[in-house]
C-alpha atoms as a PDB file:
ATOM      1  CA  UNK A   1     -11.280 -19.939   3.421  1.00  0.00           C
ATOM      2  CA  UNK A   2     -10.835 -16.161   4.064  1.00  0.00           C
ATOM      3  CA  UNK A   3      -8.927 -14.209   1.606  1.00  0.00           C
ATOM      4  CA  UNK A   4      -6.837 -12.618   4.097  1.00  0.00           C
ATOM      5  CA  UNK A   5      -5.541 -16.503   5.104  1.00  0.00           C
ATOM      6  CA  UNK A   6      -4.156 -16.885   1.557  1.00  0.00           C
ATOM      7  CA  UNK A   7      -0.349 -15.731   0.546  1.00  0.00           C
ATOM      8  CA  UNK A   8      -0.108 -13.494  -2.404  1.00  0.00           C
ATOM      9  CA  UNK A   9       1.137 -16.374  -4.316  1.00  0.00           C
ATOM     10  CA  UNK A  10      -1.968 -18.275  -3.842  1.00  0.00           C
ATOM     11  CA  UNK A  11      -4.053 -15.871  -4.727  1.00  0.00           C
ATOM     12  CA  UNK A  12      -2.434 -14.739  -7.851  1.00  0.00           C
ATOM     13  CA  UNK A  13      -2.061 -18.438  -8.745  1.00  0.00           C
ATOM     14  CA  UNK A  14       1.797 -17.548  -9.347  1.00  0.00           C
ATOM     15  CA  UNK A  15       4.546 -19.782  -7.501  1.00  0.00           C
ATOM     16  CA  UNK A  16       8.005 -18.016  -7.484  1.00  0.00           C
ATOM     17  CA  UNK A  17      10.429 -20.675  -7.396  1.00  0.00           C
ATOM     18  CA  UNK A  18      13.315 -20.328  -5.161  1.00  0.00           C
ATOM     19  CA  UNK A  19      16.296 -19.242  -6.960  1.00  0.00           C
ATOM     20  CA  UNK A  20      19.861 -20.092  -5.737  1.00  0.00           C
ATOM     21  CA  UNK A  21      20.942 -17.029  -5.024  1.00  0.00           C
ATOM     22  CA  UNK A  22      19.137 -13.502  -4.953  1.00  0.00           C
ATOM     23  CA  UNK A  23      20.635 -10.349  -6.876  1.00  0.00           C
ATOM     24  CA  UNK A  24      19.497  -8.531  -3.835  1.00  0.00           C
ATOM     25  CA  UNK A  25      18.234  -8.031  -0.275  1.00  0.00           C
ATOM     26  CA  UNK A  26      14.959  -6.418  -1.776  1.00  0.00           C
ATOM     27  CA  UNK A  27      14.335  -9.114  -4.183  1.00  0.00           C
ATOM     28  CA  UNK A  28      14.840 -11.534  -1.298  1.00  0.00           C
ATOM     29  CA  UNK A  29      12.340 -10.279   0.748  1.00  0.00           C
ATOM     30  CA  UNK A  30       9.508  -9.988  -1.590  1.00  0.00           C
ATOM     31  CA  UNK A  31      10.192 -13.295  -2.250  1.00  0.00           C
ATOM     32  CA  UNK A  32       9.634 -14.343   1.311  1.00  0.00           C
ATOM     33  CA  UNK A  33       6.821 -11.481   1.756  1.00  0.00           C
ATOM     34  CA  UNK A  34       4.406 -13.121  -1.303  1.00  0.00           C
ATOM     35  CA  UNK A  35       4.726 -16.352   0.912  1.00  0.00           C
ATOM     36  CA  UNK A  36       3.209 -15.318   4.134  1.00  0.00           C
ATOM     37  CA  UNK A  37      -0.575 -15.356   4.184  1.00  0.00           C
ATOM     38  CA  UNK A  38      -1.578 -11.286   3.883  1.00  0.00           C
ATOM     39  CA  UNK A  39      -3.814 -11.019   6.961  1.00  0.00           C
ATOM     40  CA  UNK A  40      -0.515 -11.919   8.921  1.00  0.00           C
ATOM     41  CA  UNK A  41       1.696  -9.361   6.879  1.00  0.00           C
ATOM     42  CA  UNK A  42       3.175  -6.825   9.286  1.00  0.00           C
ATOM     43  CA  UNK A  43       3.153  -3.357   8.649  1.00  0.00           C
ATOM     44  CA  UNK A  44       6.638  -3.098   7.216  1.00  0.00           C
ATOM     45  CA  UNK A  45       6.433  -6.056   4.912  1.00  0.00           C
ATOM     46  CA  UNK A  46       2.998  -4.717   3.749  1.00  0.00           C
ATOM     47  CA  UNK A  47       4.420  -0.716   3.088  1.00  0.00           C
ATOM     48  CA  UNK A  48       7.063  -2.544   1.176  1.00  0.00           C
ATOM     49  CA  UNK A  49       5.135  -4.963  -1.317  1.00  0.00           C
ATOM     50  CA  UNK A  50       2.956  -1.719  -2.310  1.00  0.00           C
ATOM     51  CA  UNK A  51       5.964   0.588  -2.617  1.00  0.00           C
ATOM     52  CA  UNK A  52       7.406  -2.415  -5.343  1.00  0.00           C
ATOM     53  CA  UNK A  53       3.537  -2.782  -6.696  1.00  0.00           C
ATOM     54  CA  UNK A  54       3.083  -6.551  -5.474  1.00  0.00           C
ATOM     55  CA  UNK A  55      -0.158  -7.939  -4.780  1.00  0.00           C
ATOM     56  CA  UNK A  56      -1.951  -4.723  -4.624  1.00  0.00           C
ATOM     57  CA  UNK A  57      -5.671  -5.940  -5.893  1.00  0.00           C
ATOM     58  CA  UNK A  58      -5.372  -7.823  -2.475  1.00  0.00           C
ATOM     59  CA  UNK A  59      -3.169  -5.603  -0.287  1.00  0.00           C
ATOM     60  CA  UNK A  60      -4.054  -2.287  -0.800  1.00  0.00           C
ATOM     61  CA  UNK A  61      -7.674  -2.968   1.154  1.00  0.00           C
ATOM     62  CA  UNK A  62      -5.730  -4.261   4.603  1.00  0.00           C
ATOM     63  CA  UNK A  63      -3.213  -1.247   4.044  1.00  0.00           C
ATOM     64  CA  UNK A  64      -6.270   1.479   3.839  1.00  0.00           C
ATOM     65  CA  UNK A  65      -8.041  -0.255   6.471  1.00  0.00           C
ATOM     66  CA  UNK A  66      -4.644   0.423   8.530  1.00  0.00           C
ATOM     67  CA  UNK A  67      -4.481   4.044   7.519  1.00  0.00           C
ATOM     68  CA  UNK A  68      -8.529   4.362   8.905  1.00  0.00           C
ATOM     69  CA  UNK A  69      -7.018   3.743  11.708  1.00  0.00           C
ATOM     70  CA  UNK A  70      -3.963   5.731  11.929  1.00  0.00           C
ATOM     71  CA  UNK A  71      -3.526   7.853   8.564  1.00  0.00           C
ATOM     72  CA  UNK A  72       0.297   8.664   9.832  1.00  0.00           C
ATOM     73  CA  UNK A  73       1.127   5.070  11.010  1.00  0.00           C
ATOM     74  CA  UNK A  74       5.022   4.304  11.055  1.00  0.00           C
ATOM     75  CA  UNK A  75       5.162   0.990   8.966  1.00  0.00           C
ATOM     76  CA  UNK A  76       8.981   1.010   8.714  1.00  0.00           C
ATOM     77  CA  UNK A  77      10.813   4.365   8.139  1.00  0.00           C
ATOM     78  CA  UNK A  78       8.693   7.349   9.398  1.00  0.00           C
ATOM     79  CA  UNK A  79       5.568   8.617  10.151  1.00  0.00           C
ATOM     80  CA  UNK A  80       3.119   8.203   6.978  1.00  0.00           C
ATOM     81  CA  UNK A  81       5.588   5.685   5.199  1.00  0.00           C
ATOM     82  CA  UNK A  82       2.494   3.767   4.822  1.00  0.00           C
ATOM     83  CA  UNK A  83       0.297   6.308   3.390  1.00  0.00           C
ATOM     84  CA  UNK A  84       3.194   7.430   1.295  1.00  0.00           C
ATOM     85  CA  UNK A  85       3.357   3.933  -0.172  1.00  0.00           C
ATOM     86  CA  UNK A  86      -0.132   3.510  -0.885  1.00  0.00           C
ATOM     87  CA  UNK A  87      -0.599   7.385  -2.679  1.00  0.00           C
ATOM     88  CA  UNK A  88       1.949   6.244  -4.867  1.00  0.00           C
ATOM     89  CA  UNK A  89       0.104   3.017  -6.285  1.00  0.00           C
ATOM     90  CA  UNK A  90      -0.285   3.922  -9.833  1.00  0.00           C
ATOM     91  CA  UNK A  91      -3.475   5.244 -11.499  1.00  0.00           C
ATOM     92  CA  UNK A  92      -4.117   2.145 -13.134  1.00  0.00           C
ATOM     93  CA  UNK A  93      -4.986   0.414 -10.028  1.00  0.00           C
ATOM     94  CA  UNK A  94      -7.061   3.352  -8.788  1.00  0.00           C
ATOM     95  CA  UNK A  95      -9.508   3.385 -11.855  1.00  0.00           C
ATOM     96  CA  UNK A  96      -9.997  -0.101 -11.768  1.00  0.00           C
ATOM     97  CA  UNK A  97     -11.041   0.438  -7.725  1.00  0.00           C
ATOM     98  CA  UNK A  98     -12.721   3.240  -7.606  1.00  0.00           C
ATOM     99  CA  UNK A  99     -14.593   2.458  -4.115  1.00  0.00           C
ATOM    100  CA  UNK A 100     -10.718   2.142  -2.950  1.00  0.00           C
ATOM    101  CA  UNK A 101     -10.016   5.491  -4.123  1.00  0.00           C
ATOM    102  CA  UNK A 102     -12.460   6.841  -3.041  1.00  0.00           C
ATOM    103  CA  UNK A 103     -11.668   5.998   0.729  1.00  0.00           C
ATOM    104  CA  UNK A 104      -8.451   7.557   0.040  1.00  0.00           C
ATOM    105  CA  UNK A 105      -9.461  10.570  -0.838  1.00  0.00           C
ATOM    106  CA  UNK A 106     -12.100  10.751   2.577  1.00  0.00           C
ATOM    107  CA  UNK A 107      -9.521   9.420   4.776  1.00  0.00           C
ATOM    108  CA  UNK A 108      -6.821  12.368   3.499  1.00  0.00           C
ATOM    109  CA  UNK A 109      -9.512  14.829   3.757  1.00  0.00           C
ATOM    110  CA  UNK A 110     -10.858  13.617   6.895  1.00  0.00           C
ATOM    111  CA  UNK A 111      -7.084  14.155   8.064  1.00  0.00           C
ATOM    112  CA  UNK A 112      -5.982  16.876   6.529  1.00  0.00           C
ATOM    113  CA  UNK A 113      -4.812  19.053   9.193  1.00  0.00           C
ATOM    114  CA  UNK A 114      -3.065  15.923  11.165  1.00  0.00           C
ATOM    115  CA  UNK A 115      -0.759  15.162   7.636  1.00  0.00           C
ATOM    116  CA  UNK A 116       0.086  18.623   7.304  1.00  0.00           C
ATOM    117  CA  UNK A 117       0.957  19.190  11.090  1.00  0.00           C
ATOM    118  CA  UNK A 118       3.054  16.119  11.174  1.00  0.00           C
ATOM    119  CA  UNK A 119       4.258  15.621   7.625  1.00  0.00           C
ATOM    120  CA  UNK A 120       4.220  19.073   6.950  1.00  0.00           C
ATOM    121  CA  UNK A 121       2.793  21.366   4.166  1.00  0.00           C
ATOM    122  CA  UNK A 122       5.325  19.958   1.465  1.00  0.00           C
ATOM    123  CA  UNK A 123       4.566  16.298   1.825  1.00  0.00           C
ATOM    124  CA  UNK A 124       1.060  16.737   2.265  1.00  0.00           C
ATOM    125  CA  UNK A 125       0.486  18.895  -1.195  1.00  0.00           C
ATOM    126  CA  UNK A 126       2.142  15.761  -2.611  1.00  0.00           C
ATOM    127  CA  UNK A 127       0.507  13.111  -1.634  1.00  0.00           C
ATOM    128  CA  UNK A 128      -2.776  14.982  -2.150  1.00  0.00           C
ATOM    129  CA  UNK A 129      -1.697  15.632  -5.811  1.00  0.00           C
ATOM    130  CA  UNK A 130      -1.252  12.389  -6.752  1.00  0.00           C
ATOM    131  CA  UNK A 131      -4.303  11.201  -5.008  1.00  0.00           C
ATOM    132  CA  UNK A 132      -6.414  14.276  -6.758  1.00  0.00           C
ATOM    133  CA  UNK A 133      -4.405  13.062 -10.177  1.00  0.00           C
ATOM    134  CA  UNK A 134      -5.589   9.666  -9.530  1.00  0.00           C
ATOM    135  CA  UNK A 135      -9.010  10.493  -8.909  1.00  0.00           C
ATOM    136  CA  UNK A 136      -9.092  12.860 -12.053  1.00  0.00           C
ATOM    137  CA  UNK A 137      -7.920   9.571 -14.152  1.00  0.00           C
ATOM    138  CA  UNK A 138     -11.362   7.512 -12.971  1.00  0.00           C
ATOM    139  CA  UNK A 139     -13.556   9.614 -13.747  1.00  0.00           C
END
């Protein structure tokens, strides 16, 4: 069974149980999201379980395999949400996957020019800086 066929929840071995009621609309989707399997995840539900740091040993592949694609793909608010999400994963996660960060780092590099023409200079020197901080952290 492929990895990508499994729900978060599986693959963390960690059933939330349903609650009566949920505090909020955010809670209540990532509740939902962690039950679909994560090959089938669409880009919105996947920008938002990295932005709230859930399941990322397993989602951040599929969301940098997106971004090879299209480094500026709209997964919900604007173009680059996606990439926005996944530069702010924190360094923890990037110095225990260092042949994920390292993709990072070629893909923003390899796209430089694109994220600065379309993000602009601003957002770009951001998300590089984290990514550069990142990298600095595994080495």
């Amino acid at each position: 069974m492929s990895v990508r066929t499994k729900t978060i929840e599986q693959l963390e071995n960690d059933i939330w149980t349903e609650p009566t009621e949920f505090p909020t609309g955010l809670i209540e989707r990532c509740f939902r999201y962690r039950k679909i399997s994560i090959g089938e995840l669409t880009n919105r539900q996947l920008r938002l379980l990295i932005s709230q740091k859930i399941g990322l040993e397993y989602l951040t592949e599929i969301a940098l395999d997106k971004l090879e694609k299209d480094i500026l793909i709209e997964a919900d608010f604007y173009k680059g949400d996606l990439l926005e999400a996944v530069s702010k994963i924190p360094v923890e996660f990037w110095t225990k996957n260092l042949a994920e960060s390292k993709k990072l780092q070629r893909l923003v590099e390899l796209n430089m020019e694109k994220i600065k023409i379309e993000m602009g200079e601003k957002d770009f020197k951001n998300i590089n800086d984290r990514i550069k901080a990142s990298a600095q952290q595994s080495i």
